[in-house]
Protein backbone atom coordinates (compact mmCIF):
# COMPACT_ATOMS: atom_id res chain seq x y z
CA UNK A 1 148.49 141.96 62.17
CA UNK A 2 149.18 138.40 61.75
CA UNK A 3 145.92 136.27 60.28
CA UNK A 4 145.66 134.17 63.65
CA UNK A 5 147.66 136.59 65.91
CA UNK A 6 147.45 135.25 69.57
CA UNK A 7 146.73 139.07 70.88
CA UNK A 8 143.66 139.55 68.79
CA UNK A 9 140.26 137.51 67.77
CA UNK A 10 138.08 138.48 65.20
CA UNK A 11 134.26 138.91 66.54
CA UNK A 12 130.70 138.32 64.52
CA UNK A 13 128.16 140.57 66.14
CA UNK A 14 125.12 142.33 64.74
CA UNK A 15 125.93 146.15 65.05
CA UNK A 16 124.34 149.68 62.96
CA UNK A 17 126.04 149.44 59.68
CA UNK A 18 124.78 152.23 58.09
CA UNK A 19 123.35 155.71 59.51
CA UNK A 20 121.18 158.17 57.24
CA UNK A 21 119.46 161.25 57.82
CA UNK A 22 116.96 163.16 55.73
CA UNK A 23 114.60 166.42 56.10
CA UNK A 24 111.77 166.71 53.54
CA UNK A 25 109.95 169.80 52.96
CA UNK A 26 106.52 168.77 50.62
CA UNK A 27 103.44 170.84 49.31
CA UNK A 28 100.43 169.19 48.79
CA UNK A 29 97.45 170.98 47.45
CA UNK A 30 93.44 170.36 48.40
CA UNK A 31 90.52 171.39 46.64
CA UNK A 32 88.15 171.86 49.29
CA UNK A 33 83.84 171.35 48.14
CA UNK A 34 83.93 175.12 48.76
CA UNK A 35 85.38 178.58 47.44
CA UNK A 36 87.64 179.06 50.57
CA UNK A 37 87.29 182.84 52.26
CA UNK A 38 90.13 182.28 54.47
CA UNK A 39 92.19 179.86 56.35
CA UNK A 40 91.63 179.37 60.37
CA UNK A 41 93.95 176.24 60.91
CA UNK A 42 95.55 173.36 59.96
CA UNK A 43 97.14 170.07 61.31
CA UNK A 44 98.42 166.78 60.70
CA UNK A 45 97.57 163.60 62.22
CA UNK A 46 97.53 159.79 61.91
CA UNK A 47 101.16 159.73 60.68
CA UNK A 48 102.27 155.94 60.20
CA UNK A 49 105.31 154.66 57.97
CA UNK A 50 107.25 151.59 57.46
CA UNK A 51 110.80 151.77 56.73
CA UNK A 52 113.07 148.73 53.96
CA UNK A 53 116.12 148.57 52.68
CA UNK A 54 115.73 149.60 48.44
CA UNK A 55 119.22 148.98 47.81
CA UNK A 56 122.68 148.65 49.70
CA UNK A 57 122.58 152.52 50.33
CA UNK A 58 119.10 154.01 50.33
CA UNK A 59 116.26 153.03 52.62
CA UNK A 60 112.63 154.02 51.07
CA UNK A 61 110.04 155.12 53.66
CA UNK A 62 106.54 154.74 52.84
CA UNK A 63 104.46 156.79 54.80
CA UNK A 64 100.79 158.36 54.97
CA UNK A 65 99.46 161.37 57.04
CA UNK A 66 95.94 163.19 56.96
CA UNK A 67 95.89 167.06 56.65
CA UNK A 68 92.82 169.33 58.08
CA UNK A 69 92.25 171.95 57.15
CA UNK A 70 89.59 174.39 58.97
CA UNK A 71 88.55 176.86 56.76
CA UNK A 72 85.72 180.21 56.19
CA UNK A 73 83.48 180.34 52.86
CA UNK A 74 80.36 182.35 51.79
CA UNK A 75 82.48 185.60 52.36
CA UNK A 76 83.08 184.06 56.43
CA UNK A 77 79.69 183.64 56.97
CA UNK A 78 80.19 179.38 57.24
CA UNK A 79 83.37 177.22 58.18
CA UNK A 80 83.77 173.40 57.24
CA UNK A 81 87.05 171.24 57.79
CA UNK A 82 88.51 169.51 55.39
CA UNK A 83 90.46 166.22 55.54
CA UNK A 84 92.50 164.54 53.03
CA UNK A 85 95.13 161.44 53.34
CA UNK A 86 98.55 162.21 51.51
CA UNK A 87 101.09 159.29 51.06
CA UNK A 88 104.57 160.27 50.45
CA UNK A 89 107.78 157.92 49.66
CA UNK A 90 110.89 159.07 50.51
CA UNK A 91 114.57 157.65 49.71
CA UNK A 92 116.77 158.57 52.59
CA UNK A 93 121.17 157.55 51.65
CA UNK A 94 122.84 156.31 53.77
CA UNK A 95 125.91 158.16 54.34
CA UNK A 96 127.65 156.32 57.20
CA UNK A 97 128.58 152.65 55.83
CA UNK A 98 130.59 150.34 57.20
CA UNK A 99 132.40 148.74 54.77
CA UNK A 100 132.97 145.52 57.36
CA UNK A 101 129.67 144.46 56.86
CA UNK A 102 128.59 141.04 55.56
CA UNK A 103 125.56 138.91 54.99
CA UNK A 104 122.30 139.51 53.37
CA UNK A 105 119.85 140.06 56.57
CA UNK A 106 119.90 143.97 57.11
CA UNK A 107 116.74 145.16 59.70
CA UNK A 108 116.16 148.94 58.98
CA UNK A 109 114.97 150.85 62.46
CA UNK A 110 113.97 154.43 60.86
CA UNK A 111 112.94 157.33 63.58
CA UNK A 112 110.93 160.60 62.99
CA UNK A 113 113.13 163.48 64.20
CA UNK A 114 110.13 165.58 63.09
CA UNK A 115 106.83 164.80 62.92
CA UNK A 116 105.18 166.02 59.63
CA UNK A 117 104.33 169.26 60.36
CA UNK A 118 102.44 172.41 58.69
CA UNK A 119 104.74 174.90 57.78
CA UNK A 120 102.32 177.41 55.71
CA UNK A 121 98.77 177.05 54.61
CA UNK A 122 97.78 179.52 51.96
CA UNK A 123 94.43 179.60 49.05
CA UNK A 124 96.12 179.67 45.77
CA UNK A 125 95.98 182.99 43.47
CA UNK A 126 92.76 180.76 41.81
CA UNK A 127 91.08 181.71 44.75
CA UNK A 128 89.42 177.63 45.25
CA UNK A 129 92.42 175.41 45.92
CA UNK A 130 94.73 175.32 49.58
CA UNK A 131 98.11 175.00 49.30
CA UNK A 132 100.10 173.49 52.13
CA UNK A 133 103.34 173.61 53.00
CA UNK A 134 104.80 170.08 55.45
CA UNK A 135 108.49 169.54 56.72
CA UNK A 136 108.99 166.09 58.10
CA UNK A 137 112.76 164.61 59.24
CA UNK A 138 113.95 161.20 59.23
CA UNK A 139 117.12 159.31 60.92
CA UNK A 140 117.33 155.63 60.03
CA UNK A 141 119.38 152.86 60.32
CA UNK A 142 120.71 149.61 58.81
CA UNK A 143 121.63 146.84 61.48
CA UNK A 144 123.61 143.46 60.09
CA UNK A 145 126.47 141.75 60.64
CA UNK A 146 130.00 142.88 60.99
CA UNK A 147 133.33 141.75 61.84
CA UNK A 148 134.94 143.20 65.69
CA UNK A 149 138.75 142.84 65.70
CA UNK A 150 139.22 142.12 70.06
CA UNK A 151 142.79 142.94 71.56
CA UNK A 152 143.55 140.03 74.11
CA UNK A 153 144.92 140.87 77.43
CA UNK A 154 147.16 138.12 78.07
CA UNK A 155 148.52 139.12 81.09
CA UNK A 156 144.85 139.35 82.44
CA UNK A 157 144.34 137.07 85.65
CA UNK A 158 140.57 136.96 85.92
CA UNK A 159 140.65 135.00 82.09
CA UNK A 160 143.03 132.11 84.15
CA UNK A 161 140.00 131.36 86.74
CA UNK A 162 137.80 128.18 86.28
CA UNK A 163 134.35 128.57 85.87
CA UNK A 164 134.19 125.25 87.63
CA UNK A 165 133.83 125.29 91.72
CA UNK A 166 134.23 121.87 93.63
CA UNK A 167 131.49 121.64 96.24
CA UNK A 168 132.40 120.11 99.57
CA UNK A 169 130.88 117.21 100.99
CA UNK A 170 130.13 118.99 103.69
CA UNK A 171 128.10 121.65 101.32
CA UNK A 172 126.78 119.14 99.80
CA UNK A 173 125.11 117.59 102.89
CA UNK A 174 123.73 120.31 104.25
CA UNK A 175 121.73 120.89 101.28
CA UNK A 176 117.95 120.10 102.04
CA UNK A 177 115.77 118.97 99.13
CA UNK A 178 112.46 120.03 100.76
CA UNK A 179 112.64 123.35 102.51
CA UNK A 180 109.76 124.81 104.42
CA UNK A 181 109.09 128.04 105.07
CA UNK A 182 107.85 129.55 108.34
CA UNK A 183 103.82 129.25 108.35
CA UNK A 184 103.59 126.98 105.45
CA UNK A 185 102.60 123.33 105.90
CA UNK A 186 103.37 121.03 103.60
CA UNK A 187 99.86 119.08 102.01
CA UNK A 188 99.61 115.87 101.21
């Protein structure tokens, strides 16, 4: 293709310029104030994460969740939940890149595929310490600028039409400038 070929224009638009994907599997581990007897749930809440750009090909999410967990003591006499905030940072590639891509501004939109989410919640063979098990799944995306290469149609009629309309005289003078309404008066 010719540099200024008459059947093609180049095009500037922002577009996704790079995709990524990432599942994370983590274990965090709580000491709860008591000797745990057994576990009788656990859940995650009060996920929140912001997404940037760390390089040309990795986005870092940082991210926080809390993790209860409802547990027995005193030989299951007693139960008591226990909450605890974990931060995580992951570094998601990005794996699709378009190599068109220009210009320093690059917006990251990251979504959660998966929620974090307990996987297994187990006391440790110390007997006073919970182990638990979280998956969690990111997509994300880089959005910049990049370069469209358009085929022209030049046999296409519709590009020939003008965007300019004469108006009539007689359009013109049967505009009114103050139109009323039915059962609206006009104040003065």
């Amino acid at each position: 293709m010719a540099f200024f070929d008459q059947d093609y224009r180049e095009i500037i638009t922002k577009a996704v310029i790079g995709k990524g994907r990432k599942f994370i599997r983590d274990t965090n581990t709580m000491t709860p104030p008591q000797r745990p007897t057994s576990i009788l749930g656990c859940w995650i809440i009060n996920h929140h994460y912001k997404a940037k750009l760390q390089c040309e090909d990795v986005v870092e999410i940082h991210g926080s969740y809390e993790v209860n967990i409802w547990f027995s003591y005193n030989h299951n006499t007693k139960t008591q939940v226990v909450t605890e905030k974990v931060e995580y940072t992951d570094e998601i590639p990005l794996s699709v890149r378009d190599e068109q891509s220009f210009g320093n501004e690059t917006e990251v939109i990251a979504k959660v595929l998966q929620q974090p989410n307990c996987l297994e919640c187990n006391i440790t063979t110390e007997g006073h310490k919970i182990k638990v098990e979280v998956e969690r799944e990111f997509l994300v995306e880089a959005v910049g600028e990049t370069k469209l290469c358009v085929r022209i149609d030049p046999s296409c009629e519709s590009c020939e039409d003008s965007w300019e309309w004469p108006v009539s005289d007689d359009e013109l003078s049967s505009i009114e400038p103050k139109h009323k309404s039915k059962g609206h008066e006009e104040r003065v």
